[in-house]
C-alpha atoms as a PDB file:
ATOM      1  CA  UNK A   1       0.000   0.000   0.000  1.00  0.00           C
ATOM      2  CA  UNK A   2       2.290   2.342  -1.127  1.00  0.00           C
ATOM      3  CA  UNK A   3       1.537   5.987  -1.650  1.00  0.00           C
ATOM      4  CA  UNK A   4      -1.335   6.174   0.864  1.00  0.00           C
ATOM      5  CA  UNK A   5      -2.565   8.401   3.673  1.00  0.00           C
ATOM      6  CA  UNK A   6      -1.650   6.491   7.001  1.00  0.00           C
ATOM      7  CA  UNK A   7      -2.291   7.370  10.585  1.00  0.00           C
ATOM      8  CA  UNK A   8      -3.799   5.894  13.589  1.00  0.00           C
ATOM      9  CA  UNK A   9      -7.230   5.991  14.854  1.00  0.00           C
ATOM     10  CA  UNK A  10      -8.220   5.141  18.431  1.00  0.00           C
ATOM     11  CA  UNK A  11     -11.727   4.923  18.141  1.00  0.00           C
ATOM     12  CA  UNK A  12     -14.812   3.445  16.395  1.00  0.00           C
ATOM     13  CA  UNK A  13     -17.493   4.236  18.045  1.00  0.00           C
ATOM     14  CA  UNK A  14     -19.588   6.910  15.680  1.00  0.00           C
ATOM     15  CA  UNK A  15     -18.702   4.433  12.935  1.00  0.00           C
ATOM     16  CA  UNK A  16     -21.848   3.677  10.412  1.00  0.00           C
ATOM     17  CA  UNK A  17     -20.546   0.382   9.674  1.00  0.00           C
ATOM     18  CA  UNK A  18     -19.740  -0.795  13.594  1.00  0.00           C
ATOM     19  CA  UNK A  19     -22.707  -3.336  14.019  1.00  0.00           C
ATOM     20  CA  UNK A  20     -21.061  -5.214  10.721  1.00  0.00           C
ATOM     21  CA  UNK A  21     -17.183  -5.502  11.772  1.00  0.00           C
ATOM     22  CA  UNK A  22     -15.141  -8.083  12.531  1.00  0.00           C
ATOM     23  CA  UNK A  23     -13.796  -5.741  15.395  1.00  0.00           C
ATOM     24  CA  UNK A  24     -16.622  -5.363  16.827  1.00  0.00           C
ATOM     25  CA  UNK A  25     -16.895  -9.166  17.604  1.00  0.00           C
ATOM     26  CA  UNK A  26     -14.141  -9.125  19.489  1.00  0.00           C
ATOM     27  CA  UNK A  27     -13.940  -9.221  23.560  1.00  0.00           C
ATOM     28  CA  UNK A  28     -13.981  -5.169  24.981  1.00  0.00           C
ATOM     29  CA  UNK A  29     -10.283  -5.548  26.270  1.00  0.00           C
ATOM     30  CA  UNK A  30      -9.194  -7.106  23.063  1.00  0.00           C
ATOM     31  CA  UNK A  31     -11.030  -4.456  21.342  1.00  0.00           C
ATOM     32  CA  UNK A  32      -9.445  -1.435  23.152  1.00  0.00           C
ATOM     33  CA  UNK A  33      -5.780  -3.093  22.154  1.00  0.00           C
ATOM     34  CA  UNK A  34      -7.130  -3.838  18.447  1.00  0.00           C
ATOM     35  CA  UNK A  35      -8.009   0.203  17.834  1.00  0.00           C
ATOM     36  CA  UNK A  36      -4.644   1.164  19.677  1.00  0.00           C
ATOM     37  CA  UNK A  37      -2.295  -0.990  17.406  1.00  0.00           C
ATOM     38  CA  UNK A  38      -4.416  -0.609  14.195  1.00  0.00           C
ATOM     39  CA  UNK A  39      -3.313   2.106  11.430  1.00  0.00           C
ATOM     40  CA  UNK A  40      -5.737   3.087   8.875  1.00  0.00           C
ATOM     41  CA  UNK A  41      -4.961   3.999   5.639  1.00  0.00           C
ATOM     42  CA  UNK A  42      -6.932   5.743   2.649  1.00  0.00           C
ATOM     43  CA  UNK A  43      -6.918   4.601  -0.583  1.00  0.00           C
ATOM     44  CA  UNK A  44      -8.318   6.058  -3.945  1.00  0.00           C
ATOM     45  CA  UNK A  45     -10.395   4.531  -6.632  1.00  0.00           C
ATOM     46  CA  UNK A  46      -8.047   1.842  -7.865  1.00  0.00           C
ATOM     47  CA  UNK A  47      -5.604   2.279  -5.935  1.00  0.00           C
ATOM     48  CA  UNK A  48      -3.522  -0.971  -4.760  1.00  0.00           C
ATOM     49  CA  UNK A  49      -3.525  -2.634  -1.222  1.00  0.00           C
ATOM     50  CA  UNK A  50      -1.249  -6.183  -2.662  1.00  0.00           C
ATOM     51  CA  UNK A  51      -0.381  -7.524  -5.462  1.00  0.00           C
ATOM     52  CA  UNK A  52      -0.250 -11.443  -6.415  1.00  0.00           C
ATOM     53  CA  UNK A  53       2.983 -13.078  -5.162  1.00  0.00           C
ATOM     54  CA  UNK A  54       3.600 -10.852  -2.273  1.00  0.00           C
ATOM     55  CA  UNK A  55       4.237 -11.761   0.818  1.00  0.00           C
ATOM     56  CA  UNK A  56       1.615 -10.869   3.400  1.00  0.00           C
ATOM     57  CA  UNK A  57       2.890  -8.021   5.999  1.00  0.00           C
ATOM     58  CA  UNK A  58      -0.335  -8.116   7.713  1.00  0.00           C
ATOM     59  CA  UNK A  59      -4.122  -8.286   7.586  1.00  0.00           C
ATOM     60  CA  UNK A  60      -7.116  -5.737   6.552  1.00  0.00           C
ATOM     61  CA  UNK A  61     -10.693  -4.433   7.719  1.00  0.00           C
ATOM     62  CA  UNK A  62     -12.599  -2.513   5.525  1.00  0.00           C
ATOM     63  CA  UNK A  63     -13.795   0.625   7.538  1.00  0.00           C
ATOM     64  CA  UNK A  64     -15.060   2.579   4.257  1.00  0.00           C
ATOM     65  CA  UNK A  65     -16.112   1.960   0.657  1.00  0.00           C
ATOM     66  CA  UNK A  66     -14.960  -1.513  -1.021  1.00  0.00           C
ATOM     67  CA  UNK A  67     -11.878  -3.851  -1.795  1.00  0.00           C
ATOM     68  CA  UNK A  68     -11.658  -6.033  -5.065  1.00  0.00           C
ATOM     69  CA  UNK A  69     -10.045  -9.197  -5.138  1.00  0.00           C
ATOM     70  CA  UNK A  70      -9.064 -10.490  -8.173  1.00  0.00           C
ATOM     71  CA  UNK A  71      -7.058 -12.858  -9.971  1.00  0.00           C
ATOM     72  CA  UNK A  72      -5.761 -12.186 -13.718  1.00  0.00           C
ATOM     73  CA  UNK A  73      -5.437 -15.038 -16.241  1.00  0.00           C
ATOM     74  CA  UNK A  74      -2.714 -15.097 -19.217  1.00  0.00           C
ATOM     75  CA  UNK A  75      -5.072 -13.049 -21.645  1.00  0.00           C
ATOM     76  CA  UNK A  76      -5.149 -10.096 -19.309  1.00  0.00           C
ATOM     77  CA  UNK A  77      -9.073 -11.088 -18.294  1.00  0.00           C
ATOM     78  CA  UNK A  78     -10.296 -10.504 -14.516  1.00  0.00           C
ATOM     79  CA  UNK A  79     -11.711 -12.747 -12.452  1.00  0.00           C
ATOM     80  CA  UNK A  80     -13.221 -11.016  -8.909  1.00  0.00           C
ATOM     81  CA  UNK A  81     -12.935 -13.438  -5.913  1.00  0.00           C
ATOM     82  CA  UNK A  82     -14.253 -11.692  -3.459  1.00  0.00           C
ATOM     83  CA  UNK A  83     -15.540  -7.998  -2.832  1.00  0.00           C
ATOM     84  CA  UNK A  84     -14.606  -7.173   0.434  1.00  0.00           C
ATOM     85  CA  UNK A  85     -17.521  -4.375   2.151  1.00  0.00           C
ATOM     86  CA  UNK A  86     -17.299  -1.839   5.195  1.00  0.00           C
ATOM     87  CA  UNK A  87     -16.083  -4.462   8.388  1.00  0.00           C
ATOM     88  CA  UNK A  88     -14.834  -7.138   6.662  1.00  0.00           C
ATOM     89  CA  UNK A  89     -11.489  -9.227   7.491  1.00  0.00           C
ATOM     90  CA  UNK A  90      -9.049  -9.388   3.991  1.00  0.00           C
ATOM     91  CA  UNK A  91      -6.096 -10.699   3.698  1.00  0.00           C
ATOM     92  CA  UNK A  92      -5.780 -13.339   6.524  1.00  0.00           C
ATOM     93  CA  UNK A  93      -6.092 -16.870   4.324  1.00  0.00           C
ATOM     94  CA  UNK A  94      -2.613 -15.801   3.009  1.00  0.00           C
ATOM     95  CA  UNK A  95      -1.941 -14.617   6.040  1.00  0.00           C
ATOM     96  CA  UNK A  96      -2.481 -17.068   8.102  1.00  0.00           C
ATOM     97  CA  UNK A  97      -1.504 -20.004   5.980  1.00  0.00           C
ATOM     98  CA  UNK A  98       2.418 -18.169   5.560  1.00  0.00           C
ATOM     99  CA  UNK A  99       2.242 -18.689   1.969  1.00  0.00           C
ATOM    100  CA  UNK A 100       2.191 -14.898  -0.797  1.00  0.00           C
ATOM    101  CA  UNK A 101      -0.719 -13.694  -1.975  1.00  0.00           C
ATOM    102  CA  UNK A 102      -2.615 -15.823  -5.037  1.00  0.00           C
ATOM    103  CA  UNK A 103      -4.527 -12.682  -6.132  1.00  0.00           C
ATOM    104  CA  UNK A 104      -4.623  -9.128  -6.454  1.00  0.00           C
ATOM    105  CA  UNK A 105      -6.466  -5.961  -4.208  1.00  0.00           C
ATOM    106  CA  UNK A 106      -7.703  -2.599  -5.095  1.00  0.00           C
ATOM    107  CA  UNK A 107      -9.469  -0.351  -3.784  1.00  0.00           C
ATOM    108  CA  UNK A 108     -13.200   0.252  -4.634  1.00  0.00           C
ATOM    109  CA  UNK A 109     -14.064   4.210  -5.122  1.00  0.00           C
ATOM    110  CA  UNK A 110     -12.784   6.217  -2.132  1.00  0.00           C
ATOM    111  CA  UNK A 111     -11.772   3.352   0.378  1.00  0.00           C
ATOM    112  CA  UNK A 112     -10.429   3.278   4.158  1.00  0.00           C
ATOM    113  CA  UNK A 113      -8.893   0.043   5.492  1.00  0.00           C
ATOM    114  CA  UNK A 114      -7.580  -0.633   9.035  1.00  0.00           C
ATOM    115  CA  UNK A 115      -4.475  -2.843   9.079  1.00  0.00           C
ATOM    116  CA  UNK A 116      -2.739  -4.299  11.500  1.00  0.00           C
ATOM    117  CA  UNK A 117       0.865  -5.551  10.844  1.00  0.00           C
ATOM    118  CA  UNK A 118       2.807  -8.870  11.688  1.00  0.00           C
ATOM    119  CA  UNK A 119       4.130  -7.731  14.378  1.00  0.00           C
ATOM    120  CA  UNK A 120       1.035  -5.975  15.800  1.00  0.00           C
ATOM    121  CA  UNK A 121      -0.986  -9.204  15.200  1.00  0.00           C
ATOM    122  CA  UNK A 122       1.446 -10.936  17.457  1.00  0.00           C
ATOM    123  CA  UNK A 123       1.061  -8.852  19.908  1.00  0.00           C
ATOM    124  CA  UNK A 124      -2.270  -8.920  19.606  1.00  0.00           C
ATOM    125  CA  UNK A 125      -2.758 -12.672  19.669  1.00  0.00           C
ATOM    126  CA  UNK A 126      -0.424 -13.262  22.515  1.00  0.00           C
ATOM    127  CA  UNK A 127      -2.913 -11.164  24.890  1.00  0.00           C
ATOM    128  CA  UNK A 128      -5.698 -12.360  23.831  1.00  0.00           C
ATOM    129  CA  UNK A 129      -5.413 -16.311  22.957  1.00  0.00           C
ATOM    130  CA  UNK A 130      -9.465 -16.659  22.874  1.00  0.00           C
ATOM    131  CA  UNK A 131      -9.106 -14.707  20.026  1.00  0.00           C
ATOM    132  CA  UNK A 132      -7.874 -17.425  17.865  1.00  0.00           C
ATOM    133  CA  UNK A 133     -11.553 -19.240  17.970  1.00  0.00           C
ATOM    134  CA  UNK A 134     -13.296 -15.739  15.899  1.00  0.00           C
ATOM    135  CA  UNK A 135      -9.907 -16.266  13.396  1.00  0.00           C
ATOM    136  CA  UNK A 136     -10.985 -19.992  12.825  1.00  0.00           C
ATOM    137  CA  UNK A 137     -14.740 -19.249  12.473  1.00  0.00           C
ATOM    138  CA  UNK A 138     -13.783 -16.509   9.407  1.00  0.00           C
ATOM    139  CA  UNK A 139     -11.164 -18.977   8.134  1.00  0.00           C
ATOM    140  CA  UNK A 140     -14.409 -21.944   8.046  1.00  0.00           C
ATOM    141  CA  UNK A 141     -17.149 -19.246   6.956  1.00  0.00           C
ATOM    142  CA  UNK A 142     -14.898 -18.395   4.164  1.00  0.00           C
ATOM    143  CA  UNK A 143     -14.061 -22.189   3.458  1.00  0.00           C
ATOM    144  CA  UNK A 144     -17.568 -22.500   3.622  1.00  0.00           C
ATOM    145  CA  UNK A 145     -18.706 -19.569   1.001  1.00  0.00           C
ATOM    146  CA  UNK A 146     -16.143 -20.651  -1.439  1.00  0.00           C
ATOM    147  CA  UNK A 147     -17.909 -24.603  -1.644  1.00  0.00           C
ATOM    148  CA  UNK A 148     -21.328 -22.493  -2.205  1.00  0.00           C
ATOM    149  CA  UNK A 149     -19.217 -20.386  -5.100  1.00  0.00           C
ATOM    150  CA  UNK A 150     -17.952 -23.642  -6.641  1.00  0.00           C
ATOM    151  CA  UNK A 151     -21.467 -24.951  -7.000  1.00  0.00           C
ATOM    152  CA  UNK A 152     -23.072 -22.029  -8.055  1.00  0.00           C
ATOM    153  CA  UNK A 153     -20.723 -21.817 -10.625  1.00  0.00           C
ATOM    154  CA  UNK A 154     -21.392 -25.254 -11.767  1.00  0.00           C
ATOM    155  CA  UNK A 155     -24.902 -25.529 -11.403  1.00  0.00           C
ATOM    156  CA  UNK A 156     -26.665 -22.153 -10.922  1.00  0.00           C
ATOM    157  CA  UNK A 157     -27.992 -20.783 -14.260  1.00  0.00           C
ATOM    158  CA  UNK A 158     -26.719 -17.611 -15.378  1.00  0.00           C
ATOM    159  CA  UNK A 159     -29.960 -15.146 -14.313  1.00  0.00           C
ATOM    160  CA  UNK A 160     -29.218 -17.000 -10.888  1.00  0.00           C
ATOM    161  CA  UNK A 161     -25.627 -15.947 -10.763  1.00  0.00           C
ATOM    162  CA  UNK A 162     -26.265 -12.249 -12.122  1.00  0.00           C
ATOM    163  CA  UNK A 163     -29.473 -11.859  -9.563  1.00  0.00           C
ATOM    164  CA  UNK A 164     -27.491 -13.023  -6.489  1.00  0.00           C
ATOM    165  CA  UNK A 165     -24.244 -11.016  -7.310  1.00  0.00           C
ATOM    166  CA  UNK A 166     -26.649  -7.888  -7.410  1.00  0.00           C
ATOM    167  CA  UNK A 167     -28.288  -9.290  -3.759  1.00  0.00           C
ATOM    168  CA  UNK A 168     -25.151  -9.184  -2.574  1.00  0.00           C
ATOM    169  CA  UNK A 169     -23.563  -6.071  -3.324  1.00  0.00           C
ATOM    170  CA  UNK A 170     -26.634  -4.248  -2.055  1.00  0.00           C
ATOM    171  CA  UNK A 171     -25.724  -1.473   0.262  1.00  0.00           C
ATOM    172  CA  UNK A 172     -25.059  -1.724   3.912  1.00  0.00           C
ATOM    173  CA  UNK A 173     -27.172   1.982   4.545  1.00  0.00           C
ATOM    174  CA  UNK A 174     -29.960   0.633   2.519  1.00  0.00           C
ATOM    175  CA  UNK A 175     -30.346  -2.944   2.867  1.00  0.00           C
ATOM    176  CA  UNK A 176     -32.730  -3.242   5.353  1.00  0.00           C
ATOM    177  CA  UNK A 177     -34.786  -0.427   3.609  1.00  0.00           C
ATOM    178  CA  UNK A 178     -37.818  -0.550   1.241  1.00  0.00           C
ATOM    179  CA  UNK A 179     -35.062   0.736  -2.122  1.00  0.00           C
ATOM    180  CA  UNK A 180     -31.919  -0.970  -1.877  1.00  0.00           C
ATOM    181  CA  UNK A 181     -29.694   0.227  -3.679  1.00  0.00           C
ATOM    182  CA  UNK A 182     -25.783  -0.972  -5.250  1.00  0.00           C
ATOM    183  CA  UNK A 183     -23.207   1.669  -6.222  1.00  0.00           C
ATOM    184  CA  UNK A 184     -20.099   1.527  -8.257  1.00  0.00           C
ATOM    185  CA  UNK A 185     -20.599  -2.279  -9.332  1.00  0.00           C
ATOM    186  CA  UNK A 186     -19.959  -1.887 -13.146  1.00  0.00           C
ATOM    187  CA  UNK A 187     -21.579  -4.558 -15.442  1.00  0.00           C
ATOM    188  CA  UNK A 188     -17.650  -5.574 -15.922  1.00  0.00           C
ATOM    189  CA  UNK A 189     -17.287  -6.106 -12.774  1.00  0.00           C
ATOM    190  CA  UNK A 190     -20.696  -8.327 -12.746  1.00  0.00           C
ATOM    191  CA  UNK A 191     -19.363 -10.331 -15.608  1.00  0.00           C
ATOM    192  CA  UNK A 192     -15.591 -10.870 -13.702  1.00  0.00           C
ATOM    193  CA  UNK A 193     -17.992 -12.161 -10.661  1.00  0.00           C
ATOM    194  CA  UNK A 194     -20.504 -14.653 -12.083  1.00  0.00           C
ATOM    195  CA  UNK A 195     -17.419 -15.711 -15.532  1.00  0.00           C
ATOM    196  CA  UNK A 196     -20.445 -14.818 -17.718  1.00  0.00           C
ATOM    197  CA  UNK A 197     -19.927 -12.707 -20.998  1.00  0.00           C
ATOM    198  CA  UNK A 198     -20.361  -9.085 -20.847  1.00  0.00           C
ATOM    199  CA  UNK A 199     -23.228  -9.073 -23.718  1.00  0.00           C
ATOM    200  CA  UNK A 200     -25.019 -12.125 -21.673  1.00  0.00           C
ATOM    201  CA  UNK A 201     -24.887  -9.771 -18.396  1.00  0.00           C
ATOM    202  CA  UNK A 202     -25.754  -6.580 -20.481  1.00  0.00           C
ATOM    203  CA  UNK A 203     -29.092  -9.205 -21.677  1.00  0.00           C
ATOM    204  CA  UNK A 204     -30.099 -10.141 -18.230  1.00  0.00           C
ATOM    205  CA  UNK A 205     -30.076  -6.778 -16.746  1.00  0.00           C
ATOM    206  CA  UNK A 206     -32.046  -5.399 -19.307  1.00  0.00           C
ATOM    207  CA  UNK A 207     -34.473  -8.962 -18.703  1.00  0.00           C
ATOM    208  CA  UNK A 208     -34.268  -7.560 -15.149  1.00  0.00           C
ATOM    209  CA  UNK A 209     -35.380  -3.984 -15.733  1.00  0.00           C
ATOM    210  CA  UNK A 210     -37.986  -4.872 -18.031  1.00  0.00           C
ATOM    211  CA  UNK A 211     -39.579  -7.038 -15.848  1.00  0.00           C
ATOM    212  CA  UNK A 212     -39.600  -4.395 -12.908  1.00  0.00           C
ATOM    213  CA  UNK A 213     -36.962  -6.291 -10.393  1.00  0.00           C
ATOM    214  CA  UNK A 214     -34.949  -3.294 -11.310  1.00  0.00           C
ATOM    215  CA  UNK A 215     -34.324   0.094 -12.498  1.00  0.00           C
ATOM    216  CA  UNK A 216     -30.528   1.456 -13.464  1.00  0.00           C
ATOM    217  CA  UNK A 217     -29.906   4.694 -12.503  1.00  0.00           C
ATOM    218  CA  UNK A 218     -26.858   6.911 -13.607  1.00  0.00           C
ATOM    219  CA  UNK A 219     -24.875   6.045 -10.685  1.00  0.00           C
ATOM    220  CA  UNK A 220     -26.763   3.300  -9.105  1.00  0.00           C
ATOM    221  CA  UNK A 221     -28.706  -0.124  -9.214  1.00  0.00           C
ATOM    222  CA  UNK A 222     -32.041   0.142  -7.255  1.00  0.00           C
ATOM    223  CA  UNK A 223     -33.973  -3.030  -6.659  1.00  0.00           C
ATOM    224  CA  UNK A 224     -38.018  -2.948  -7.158  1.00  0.00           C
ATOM    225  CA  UNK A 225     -39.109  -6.252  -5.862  1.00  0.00           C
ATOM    226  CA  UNK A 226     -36.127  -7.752  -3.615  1.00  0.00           C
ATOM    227  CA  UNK A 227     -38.535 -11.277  -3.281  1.00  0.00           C
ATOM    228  CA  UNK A 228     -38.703 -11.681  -7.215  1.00  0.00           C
ATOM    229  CA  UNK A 229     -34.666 -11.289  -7.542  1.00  0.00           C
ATOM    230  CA  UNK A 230     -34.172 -13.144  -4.471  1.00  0.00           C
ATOM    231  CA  UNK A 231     -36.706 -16.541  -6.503  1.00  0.00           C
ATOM    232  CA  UNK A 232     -34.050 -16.231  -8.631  1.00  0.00           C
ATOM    233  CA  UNK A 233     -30.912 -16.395  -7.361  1.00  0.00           C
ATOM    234  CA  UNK A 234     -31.936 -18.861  -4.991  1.00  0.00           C
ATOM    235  CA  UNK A 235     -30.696 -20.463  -2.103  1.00  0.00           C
ATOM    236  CA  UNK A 236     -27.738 -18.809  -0.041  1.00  0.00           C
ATOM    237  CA  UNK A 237     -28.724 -15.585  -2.280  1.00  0.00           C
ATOM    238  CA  UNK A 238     -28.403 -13.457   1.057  1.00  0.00           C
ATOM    239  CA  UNK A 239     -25.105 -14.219   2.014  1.00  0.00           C
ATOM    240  CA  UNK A 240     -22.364 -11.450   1.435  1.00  0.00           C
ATOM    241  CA  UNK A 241     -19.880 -12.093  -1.284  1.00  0.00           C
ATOM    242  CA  UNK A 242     -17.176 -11.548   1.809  1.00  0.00           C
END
């Protein structure tokens, strides 16, 4: 993360996103250490957080806007992984597992990420031992998503795949409201998520539109009836993408 702003940040508490971080999970004591050994750094649109073959220097939370990760095959095409939102963990499978990054990250629009360093995590870890359990239940969530992400992109039809990558990019202000919205997911970016063809996701959306699930907007994605989209994307359709 080279070329960002960077500075420390000792507390959370008027966050918007609190209720949805991983911090946030963690024990109050652990907690108070986390936001005193955390830095935070700010990213711009595109702006790179690691590269593939790296070695890991630490882990991420996403405080503010989005991370992309991505892998990108020999004729220069993306595939997205994951899309990391506001308080989710990034970063720890490589991590964790000691081996360099298998991917790429950028940042999503105007982004803020807390990270905490090797060192820090060490720290970290060796005060508060319980801790390990929350790492393990991300590790087997994630485990977990990807086996649902190998099926679906076996078995689920392609209007599945496009309606449930729309479910899940939905908002965290507005996903509990009657309009949810999703903002700055470009129809490339659909097409990298679900390995469809641009001009088949281009087809569905318009299928979409027309039949009043949804209505594009200049800068947004607004969806009419969240039921109809969620028939058919099917099951799992409301988990996050991670």
């Amino acid at each position: 993360m080279e070329n960002t702003a960077k500075k420390p940040i000792a507390d959370c508490s008027g966050c918007s996103f609190l209720s949805a971080c991983f911090a946030n999970k963690l024990e109050p004591e652990a907690g108070k250490l986390w936001n005193t050994i955390k830095t935070v750094h700010h990213l711009k649109d595109g702006g790179e957080i690691y590269g593939e073959s790296q070695k890991p220097s630490g882990i991420f939370v996403v405080c503010k806007g989005r991370a992309k990760v991505f892998s990108i095959d020999a004729r220069g095409q993306q595939m997205i992984s994951w899309i990391r939102h506001p308080g989710e963990l990034f970063g720890h499978i490589a991590f964790f597992s000691g081996n360099s990054y298998s991917c790429n990250a950028r940042a999503m629009g105007d982004t803020t990420l807390s990270f905490l360093s090797e060192k820090a995590l060490d720290n970290f870890l060796t005060a508060n031992p319980k801790t390990y359990r929350l790492f393990l239940r991300k590790l087997a969530e994630e485990t977990h998503g990807l086996q649902t992400k190998l099926s679906d992109a076996a078995y689920q039809p392609a209007k599945g795949k496009v309606a449930k990558t729309l479910l899940k990019a939905v908002s965290f202000k507005s996903k509990d409201t009657s309009a949810p919205a999703i903002y700055g997911l470009k129809r490339t970016e659909i097409a990298e998520i679900t390995g469809l063809a641009l001009e088949t996701v281009v087809r569905i959306l318009a299928e979409f539109e027309k039949k009043h699930l949804i209505k594009r907007e200049i800068k947004s994605i607004k969806i009419l009836d969240h039921a109809g989209l969620s028939k058919i994307a099917g099951p799992h359709s409301g988990k996050g993408i991670g």
